[in-house]
PDB file of N, CA and C in Angstrom:
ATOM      1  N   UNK A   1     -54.916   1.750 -64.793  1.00  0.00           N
ATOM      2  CA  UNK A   1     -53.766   1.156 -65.443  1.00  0.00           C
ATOM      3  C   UNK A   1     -54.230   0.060 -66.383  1.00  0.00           C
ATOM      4  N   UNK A   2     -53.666  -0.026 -67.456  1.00  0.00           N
ATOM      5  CA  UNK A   2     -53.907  -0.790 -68.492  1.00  0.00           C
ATOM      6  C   UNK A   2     -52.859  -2.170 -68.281  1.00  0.00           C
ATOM      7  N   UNK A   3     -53.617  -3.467 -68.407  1.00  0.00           N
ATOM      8  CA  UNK A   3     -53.083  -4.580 -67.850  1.00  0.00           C
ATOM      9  C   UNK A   3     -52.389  -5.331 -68.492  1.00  0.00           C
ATOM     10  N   UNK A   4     -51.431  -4.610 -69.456  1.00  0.00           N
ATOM     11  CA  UNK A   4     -50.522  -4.653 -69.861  1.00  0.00           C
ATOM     12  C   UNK A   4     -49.018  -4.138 -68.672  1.00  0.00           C
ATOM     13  N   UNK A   5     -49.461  -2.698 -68.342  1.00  0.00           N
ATOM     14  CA  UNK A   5     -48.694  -2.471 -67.439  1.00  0.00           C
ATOM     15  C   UNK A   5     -48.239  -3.451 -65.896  1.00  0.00           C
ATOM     16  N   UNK A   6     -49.768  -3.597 -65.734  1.00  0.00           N
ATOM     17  CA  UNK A   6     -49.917  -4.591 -64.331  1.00  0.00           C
ATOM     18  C   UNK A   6     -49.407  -5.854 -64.483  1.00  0.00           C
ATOM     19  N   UNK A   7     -49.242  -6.729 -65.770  1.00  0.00           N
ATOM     20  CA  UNK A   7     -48.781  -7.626 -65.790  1.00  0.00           C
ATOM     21  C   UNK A   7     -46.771  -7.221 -66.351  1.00  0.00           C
ATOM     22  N   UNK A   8     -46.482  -6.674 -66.764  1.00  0.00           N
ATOM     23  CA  UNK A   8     -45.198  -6.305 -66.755  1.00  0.00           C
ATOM     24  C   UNK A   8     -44.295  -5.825 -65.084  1.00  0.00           C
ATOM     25  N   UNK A   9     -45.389  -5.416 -64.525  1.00  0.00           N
ATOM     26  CA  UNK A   9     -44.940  -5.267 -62.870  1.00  0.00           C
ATOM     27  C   UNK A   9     -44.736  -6.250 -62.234  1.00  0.00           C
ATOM     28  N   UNK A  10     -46.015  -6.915 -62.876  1.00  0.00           N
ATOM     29  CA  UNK A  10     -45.761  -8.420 -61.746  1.00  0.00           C
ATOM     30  C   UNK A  10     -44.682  -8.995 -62.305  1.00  0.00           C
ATOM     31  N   UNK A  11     -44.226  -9.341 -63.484  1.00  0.00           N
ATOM     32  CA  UNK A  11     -43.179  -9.885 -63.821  1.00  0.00           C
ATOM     33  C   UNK A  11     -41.900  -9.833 -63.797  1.00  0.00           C
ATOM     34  N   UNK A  12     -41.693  -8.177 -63.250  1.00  0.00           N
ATOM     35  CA  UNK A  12     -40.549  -7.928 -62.589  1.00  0.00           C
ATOM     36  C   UNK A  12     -40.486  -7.877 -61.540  1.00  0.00           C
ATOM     37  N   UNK A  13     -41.417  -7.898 -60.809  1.00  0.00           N
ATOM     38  CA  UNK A  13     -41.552  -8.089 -59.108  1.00  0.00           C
ATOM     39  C   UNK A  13     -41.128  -9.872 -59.214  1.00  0.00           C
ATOM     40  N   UNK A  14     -41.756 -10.197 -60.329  1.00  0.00           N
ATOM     41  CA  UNK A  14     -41.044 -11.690 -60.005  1.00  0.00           C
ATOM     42  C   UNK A  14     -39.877 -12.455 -60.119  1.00  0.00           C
ATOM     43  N   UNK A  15     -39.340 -11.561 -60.903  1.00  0.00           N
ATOM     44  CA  UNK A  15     -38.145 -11.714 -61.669  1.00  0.00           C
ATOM     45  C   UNK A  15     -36.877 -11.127 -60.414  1.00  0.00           C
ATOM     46  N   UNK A  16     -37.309 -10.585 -59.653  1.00  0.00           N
ATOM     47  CA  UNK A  16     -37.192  -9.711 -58.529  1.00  0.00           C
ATOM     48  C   UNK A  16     -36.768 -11.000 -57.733  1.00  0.00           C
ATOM     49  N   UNK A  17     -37.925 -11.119 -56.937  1.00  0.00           N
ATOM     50  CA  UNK A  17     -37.918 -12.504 -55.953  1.00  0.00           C
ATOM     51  C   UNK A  17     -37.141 -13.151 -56.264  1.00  0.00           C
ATOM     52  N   UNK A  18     -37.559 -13.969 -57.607  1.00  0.00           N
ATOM     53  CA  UNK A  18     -36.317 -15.218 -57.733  1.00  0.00           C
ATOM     54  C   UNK A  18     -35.275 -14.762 -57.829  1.00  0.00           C
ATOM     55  N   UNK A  19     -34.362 -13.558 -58.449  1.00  0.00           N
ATOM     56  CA  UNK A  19     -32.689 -13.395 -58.315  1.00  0.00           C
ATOM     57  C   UNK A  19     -32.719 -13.535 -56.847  1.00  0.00           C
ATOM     58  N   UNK A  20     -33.452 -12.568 -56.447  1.00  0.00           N
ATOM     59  CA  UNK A  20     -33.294 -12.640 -54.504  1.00  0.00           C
ATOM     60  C   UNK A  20     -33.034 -14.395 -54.086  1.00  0.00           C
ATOM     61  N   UNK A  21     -33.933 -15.114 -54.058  1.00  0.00           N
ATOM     62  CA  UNK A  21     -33.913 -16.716 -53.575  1.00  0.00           C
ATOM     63  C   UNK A  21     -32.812 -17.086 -54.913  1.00  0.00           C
ATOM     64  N   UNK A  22     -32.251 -16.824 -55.827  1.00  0.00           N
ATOM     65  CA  UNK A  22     -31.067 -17.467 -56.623  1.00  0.00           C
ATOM     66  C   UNK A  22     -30.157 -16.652 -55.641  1.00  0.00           C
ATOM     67  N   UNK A  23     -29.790 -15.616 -55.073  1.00  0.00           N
ATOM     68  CA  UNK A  23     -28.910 -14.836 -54.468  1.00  0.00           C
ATOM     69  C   UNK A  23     -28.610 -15.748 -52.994  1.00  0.00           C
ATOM     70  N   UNK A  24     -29.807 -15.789 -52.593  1.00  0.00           N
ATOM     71  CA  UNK A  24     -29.703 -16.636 -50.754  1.00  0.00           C
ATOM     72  C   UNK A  24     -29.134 -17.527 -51.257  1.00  0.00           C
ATOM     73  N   UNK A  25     -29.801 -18.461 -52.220  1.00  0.00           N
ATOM     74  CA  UNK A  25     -29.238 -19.629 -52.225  1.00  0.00           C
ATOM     75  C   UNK A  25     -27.786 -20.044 -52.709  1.00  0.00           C
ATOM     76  N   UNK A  26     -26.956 -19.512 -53.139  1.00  0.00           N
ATOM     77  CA  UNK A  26     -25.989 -19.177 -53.553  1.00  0.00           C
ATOM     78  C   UNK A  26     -25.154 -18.693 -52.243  1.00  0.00           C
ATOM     79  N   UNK A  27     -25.795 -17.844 -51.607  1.00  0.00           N
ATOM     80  CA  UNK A  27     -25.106 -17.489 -50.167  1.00  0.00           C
ATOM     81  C   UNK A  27     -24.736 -18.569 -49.126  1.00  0.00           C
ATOM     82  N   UNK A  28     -25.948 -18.993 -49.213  1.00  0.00           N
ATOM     83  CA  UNK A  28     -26.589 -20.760 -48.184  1.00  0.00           C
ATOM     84  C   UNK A  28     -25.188 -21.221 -48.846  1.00  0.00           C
ATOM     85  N   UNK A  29     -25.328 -21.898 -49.940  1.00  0.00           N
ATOM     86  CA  UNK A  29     -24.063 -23.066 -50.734  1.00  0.00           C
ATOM     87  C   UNK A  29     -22.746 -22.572 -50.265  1.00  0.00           C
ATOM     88  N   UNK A  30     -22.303 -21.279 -50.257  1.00  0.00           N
ATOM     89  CA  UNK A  30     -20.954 -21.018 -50.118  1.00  0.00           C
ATOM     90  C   UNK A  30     -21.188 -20.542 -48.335  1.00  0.00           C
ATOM     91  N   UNK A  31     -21.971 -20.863 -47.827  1.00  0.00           N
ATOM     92  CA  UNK A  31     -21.642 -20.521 -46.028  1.00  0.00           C
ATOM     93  C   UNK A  31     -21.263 -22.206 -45.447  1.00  0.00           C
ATOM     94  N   UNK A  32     -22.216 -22.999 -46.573  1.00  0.00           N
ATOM     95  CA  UNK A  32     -22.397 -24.589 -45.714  1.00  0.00           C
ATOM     96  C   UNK A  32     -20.654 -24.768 -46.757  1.00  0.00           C
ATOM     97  N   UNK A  33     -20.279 -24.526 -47.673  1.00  0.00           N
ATOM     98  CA  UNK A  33     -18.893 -25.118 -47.976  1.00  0.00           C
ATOM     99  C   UNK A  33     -18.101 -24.498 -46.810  1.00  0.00           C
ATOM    100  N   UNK A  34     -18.169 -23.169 -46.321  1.00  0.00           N
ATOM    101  CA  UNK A  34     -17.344 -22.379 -45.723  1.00  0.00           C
ATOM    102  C   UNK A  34     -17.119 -23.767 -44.259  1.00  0.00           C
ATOM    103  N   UNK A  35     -18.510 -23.694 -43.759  1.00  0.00           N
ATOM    104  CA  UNK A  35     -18.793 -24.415 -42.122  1.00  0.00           C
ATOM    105  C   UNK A  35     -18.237 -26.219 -42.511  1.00  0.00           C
ATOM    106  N   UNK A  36     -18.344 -26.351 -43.646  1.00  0.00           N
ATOM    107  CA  UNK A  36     -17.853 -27.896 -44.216  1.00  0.00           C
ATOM    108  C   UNK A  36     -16.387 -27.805 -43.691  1.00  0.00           C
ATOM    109  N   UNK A  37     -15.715 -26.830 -44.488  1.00  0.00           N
ATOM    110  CA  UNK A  37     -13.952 -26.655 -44.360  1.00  0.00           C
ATOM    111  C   UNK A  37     -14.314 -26.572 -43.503  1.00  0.00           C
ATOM    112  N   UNK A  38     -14.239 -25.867 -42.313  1.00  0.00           N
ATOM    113  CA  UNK A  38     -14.058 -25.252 -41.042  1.00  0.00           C
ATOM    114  C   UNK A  38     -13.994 -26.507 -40.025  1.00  0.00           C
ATOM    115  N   UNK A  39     -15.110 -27.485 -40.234  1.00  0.00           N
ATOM    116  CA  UNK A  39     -15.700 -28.543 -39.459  1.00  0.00           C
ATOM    117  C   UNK A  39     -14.315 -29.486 -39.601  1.00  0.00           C
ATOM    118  N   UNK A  40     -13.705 -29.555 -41.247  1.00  0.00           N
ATOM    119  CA  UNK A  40     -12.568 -30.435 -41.225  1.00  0.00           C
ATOM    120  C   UNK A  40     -11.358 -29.653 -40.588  1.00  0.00           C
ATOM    121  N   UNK A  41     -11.168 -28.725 -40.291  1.00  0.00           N
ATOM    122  CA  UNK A  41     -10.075 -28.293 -40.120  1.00  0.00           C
ATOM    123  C   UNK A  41      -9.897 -28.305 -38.791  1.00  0.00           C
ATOM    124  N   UNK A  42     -11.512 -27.958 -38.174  1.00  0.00           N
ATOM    125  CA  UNK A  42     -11.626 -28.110 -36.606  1.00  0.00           C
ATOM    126  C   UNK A  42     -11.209 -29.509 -36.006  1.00  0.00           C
ATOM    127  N   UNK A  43     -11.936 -30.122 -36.844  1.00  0.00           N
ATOM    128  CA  UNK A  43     -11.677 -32.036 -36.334  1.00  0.00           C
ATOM    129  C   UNK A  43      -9.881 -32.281 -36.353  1.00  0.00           C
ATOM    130  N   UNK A  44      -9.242 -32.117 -37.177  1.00  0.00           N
ATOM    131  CA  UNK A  44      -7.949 -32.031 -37.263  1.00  0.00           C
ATOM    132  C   UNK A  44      -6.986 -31.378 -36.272  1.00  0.00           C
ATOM    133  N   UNK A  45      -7.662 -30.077 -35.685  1.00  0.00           N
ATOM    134  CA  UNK A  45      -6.840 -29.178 -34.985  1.00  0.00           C
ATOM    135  C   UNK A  45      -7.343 -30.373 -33.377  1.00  0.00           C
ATOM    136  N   UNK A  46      -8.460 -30.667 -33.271  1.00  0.00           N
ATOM    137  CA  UNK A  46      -9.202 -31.101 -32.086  1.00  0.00           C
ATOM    138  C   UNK A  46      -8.703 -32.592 -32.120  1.00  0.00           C
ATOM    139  N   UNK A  47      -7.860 -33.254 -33.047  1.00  0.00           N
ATOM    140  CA  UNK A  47      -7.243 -34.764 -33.236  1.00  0.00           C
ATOM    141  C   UNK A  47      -5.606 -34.136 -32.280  1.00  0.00           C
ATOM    142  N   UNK A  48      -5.226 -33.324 -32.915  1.00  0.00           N
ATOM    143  CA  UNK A  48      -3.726 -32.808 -32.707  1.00  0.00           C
ATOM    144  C   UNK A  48      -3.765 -32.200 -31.107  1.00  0.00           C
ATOM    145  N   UNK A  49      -5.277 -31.699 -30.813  1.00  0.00           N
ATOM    146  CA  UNK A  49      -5.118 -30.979 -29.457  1.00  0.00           C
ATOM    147  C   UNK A  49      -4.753 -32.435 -28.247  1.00  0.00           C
ATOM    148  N   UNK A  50      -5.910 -33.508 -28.936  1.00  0.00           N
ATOM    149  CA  UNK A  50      -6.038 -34.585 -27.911  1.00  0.00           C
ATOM    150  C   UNK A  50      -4.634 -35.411 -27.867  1.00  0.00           C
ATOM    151  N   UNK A  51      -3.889 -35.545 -29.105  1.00  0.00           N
ATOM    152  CA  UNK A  51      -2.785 -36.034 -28.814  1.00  0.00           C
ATOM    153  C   UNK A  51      -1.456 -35.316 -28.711  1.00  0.00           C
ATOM    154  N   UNK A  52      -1.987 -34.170 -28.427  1.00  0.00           N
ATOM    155  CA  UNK A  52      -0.693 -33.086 -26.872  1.00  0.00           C
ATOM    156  C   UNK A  52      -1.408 -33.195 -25.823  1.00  0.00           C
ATOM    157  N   UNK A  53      -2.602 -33.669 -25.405  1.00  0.00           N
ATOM    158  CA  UNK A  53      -2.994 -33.585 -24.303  1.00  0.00           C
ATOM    159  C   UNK A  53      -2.206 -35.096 -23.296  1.00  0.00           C
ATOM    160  N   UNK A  54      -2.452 -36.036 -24.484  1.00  0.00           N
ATOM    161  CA  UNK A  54      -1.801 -37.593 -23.464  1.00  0.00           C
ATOM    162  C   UNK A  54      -0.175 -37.549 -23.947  1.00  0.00           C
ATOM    163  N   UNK A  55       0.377 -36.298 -25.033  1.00  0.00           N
ATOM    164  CA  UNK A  55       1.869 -36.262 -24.717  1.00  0.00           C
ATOM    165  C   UNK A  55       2.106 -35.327 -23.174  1.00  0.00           C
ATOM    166  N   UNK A  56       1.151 -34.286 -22.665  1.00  0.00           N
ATOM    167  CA  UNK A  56       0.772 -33.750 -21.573  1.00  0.00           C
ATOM    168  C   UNK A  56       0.799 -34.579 -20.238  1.00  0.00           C
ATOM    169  N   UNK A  57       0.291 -35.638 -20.361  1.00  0.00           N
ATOM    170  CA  UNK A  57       0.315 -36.718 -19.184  1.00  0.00           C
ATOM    171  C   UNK A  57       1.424 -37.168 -19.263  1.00  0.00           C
ATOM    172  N   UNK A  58       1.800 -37.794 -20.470  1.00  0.00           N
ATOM    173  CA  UNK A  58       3.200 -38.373 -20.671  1.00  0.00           C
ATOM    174  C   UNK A  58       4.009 -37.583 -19.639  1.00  0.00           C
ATOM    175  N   UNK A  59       4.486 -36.567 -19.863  1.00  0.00           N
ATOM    176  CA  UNK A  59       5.139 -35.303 -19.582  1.00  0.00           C
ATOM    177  C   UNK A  59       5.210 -34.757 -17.737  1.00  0.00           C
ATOM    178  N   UNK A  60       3.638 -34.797 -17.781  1.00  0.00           N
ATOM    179  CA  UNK A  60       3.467 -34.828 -15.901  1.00  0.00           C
ATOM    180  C   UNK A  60       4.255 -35.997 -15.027  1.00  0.00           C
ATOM    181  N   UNK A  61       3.776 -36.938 -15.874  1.00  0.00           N
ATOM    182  CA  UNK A  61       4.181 -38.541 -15.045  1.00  0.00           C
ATOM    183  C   UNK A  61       5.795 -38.268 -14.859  1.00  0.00           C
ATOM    184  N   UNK A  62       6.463 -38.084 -16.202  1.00  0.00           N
ATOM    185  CA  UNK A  62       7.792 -38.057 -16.280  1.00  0.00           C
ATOM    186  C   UNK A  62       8.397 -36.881 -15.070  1.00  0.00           C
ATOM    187  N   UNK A  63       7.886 -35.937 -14.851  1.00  0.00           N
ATOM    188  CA  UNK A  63       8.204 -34.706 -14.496  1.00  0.00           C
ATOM    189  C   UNK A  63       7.927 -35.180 -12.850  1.00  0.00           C
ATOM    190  N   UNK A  64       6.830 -35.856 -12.517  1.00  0.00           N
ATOM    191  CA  UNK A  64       6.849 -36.207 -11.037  1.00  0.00           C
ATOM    192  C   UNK A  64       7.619 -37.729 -10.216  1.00  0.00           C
ATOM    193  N   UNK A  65       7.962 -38.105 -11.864  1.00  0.00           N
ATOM    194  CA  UNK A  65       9.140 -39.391 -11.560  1.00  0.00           C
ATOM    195  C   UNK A  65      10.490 -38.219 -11.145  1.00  0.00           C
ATOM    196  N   UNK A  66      10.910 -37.400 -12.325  1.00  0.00           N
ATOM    197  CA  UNK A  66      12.068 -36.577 -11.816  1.00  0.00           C
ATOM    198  C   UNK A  66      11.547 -36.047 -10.435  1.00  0.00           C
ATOM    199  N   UNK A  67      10.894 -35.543  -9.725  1.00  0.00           N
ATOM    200  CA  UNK A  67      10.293 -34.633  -8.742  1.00  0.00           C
ATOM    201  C   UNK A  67      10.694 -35.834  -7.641  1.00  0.00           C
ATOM    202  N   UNK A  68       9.831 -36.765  -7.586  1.00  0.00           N
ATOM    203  CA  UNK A  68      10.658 -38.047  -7.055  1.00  0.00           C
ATOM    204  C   UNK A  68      12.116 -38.385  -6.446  1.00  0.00           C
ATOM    205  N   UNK A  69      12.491 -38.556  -7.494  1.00  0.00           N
ATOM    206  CA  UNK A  69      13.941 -38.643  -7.481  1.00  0.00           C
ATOM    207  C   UNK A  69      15.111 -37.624  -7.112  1.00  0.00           C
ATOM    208  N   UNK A  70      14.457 -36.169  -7.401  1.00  0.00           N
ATOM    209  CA  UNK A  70      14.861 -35.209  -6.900  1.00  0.00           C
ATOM    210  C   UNK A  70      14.946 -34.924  -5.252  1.00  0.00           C
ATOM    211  N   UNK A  71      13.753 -35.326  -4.733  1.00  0.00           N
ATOM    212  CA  UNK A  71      13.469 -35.393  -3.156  1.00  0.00           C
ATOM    213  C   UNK A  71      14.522 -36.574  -2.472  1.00  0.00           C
ATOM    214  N   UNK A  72      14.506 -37.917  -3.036  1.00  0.00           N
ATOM    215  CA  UNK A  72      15.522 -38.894  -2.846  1.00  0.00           C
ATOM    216  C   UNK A  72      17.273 -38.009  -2.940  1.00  0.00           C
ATOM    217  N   UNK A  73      17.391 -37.694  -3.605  1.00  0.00           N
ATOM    218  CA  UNK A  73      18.561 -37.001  -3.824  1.00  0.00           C
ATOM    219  C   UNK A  73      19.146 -36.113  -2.833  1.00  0.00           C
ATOM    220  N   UNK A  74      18.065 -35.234  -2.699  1.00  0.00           N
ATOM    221  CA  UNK A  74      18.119 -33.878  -1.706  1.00  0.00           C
ATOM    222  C   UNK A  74      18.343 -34.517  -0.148  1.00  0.00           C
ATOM    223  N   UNK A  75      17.802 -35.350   0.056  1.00  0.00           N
ATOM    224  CA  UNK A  75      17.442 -36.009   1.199  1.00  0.00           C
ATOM    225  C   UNK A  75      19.072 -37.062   1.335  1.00  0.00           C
ATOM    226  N   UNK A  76      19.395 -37.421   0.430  1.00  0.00           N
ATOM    227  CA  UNK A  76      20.503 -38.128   0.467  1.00  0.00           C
ATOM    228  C   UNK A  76      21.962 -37.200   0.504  1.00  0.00           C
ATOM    229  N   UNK A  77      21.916 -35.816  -0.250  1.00  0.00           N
ATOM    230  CA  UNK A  77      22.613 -34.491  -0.171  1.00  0.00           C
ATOM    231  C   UNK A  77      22.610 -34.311   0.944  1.00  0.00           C
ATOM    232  N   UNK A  78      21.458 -34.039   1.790  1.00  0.00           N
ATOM    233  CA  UNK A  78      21.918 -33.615   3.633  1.00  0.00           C
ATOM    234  C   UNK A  78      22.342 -34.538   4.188  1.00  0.00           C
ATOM    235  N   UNK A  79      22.023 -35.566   3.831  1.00  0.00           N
ATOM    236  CA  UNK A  79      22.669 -36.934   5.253  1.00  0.00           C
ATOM    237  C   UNK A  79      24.236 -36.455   5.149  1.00  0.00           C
ATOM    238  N   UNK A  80      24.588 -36.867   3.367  1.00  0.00           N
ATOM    239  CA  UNK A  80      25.910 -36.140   2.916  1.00  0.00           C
ATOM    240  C   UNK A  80      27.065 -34.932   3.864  1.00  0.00           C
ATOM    241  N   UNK A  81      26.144 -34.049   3.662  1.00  0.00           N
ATOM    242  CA  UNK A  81      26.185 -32.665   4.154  1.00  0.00           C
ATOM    243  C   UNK A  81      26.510 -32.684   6.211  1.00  0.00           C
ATOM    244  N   UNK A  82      25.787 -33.534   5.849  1.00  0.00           N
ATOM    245  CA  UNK A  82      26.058 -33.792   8.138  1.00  0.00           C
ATOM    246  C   UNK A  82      27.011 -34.373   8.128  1.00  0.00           C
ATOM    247  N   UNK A  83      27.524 -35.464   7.243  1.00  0.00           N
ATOM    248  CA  UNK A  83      28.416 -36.503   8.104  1.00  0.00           C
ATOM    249  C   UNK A  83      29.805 -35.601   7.599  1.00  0.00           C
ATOM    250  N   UNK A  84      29.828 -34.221   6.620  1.00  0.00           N
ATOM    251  CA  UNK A  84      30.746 -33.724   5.992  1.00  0.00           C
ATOM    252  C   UNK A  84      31.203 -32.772   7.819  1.00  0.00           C
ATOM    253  N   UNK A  85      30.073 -32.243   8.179  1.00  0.00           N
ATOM    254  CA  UNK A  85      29.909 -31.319   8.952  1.00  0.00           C
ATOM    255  C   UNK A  85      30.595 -31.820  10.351  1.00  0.00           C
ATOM    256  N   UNK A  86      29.890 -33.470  10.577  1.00  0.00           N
ATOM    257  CA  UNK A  86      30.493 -33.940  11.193  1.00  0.00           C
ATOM    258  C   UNK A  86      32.271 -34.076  11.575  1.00  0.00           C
ATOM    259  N   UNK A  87      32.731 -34.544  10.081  1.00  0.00           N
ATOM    260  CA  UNK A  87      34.149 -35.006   9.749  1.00  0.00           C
ATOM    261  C   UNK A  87      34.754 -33.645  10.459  1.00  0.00           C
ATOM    262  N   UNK A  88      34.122 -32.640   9.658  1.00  0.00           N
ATOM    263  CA  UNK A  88      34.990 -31.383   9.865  1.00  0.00           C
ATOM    264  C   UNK A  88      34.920 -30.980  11.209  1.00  0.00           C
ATOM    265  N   UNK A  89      34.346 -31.333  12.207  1.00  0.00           N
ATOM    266  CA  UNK A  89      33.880 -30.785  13.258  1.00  0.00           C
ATOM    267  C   UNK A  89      35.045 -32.228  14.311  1.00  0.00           C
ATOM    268  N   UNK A  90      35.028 -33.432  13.465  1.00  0.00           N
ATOM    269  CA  UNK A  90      36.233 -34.476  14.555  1.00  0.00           C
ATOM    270  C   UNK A  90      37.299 -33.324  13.767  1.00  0.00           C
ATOM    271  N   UNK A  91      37.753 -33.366  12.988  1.00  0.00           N
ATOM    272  CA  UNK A  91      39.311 -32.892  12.079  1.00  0.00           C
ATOM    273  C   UNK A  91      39.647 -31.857  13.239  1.00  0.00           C
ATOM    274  N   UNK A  92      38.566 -30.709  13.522  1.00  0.00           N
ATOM    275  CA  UNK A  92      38.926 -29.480  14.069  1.00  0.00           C
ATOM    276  C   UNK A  92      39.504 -29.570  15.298  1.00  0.00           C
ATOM    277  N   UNK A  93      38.726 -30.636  15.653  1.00  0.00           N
ATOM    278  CA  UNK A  93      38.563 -31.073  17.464  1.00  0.00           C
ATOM    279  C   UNK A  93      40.429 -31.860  17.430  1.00  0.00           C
ATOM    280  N   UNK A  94      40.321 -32.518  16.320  1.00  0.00           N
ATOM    281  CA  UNK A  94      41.742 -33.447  16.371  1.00  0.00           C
ATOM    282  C   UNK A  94      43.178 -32.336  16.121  1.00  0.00           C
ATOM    283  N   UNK A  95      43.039 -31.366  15.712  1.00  0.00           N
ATOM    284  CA  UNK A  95      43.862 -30.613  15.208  1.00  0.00           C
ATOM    285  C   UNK A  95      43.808 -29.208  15.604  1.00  0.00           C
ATOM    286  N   UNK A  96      43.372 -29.316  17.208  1.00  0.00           N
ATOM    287  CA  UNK A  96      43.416 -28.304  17.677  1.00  0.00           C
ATOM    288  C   UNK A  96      44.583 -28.829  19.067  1.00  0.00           C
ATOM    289  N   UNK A  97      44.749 -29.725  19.419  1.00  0.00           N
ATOM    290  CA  UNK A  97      46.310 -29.625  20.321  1.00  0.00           C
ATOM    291  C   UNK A  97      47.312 -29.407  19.073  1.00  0.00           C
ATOM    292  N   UNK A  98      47.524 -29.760  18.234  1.00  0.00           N
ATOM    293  CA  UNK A  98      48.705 -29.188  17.159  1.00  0.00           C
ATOM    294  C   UNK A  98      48.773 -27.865  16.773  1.00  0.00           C
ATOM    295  N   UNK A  99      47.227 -27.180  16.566  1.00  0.00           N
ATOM    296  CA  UNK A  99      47.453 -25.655  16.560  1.00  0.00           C
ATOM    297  C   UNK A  99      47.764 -25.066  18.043  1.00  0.00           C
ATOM    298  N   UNK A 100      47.550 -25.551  19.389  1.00  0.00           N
ATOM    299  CA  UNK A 100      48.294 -24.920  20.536  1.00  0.00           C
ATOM    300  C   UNK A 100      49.686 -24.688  20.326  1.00  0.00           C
ATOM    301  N   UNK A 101      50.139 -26.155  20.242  1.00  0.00           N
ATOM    302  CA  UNK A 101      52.342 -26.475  19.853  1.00  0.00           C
ATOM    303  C   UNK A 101      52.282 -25.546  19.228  1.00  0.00           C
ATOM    304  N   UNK A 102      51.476 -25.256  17.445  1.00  0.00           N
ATOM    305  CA  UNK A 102      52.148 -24.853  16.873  1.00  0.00           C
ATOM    306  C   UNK A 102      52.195 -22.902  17.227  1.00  0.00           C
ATOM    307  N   UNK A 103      50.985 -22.761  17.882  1.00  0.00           N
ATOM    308  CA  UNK A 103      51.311 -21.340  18.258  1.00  0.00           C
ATOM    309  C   UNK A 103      51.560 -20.627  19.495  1.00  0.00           C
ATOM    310  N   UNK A 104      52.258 -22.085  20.226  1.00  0.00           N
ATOM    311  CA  UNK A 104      53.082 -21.937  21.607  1.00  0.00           C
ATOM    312  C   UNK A 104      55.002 -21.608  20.740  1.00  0.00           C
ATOM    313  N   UNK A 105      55.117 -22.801  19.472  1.00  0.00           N
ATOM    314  CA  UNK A 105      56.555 -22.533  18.991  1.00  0.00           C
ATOM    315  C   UNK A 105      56.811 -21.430  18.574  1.00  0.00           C
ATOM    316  N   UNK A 106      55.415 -20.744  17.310  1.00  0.00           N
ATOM    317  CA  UNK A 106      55.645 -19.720  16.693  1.00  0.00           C
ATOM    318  C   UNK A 106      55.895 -18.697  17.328  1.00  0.00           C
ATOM    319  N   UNK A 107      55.878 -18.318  18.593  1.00  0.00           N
ATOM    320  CA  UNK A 107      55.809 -17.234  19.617  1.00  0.00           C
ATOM    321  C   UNK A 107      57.642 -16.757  19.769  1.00  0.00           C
ATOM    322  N   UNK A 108      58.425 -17.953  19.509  1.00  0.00           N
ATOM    323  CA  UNK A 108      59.842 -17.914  19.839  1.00  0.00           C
ATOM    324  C   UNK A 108      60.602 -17.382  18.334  1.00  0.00           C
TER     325      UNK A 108
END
């Protein structure tokens, strides 16, 4: 081969390479902008996660104050509930010589 040829090879073998490393590098620039956005968007989503996490506590605390108060309630509902059980249980007892009369009269 006449070195004319050999040097026209090499020069496109070189010409070669560098588009290749202009190509990566160009790839590189638009992956690190890509991971840049991404990093801000992550930090933002990961700001918003942490403050639902302590509206999250907020939320528990509140929810086991109601839970609380709910048990107080329930507990105050049966005392309720007995002395109702009770009443009804004197009423029945009191108003059972009047249902005898009354279904000793009704008989006539």
């Amino acid at each position: 081969m006449s070195g004319w040829a050999l040097l026209i090879i090499g020069l496109a073998s070189l010409a070669l390479v560098l588009a290749m490393l202009v190509w990566l590098a160009l790839r590189a620039w638009r992956l690190t902008r890509h991971g840049i956005a991404v990093a801000r968007s992550t930090g933002a989503v990961a700001g918003e996660v942490a403050g639902r996490a302590g509206g999250l506590e907020v939320s528990l605390s509140r929810l086991q104050t109601n839970a609380d108060q709910l048990r107080a309630n329930l507990v105050r509902l049966q005392a309720t509930a007995e002395r109702f059980r009770v009443l009804a249980d004197a009423l029945g007892d009191a108003l059972a010589p009047y249902r005898s009369v009354r279904s000793f009269f009704g008989k006539w």
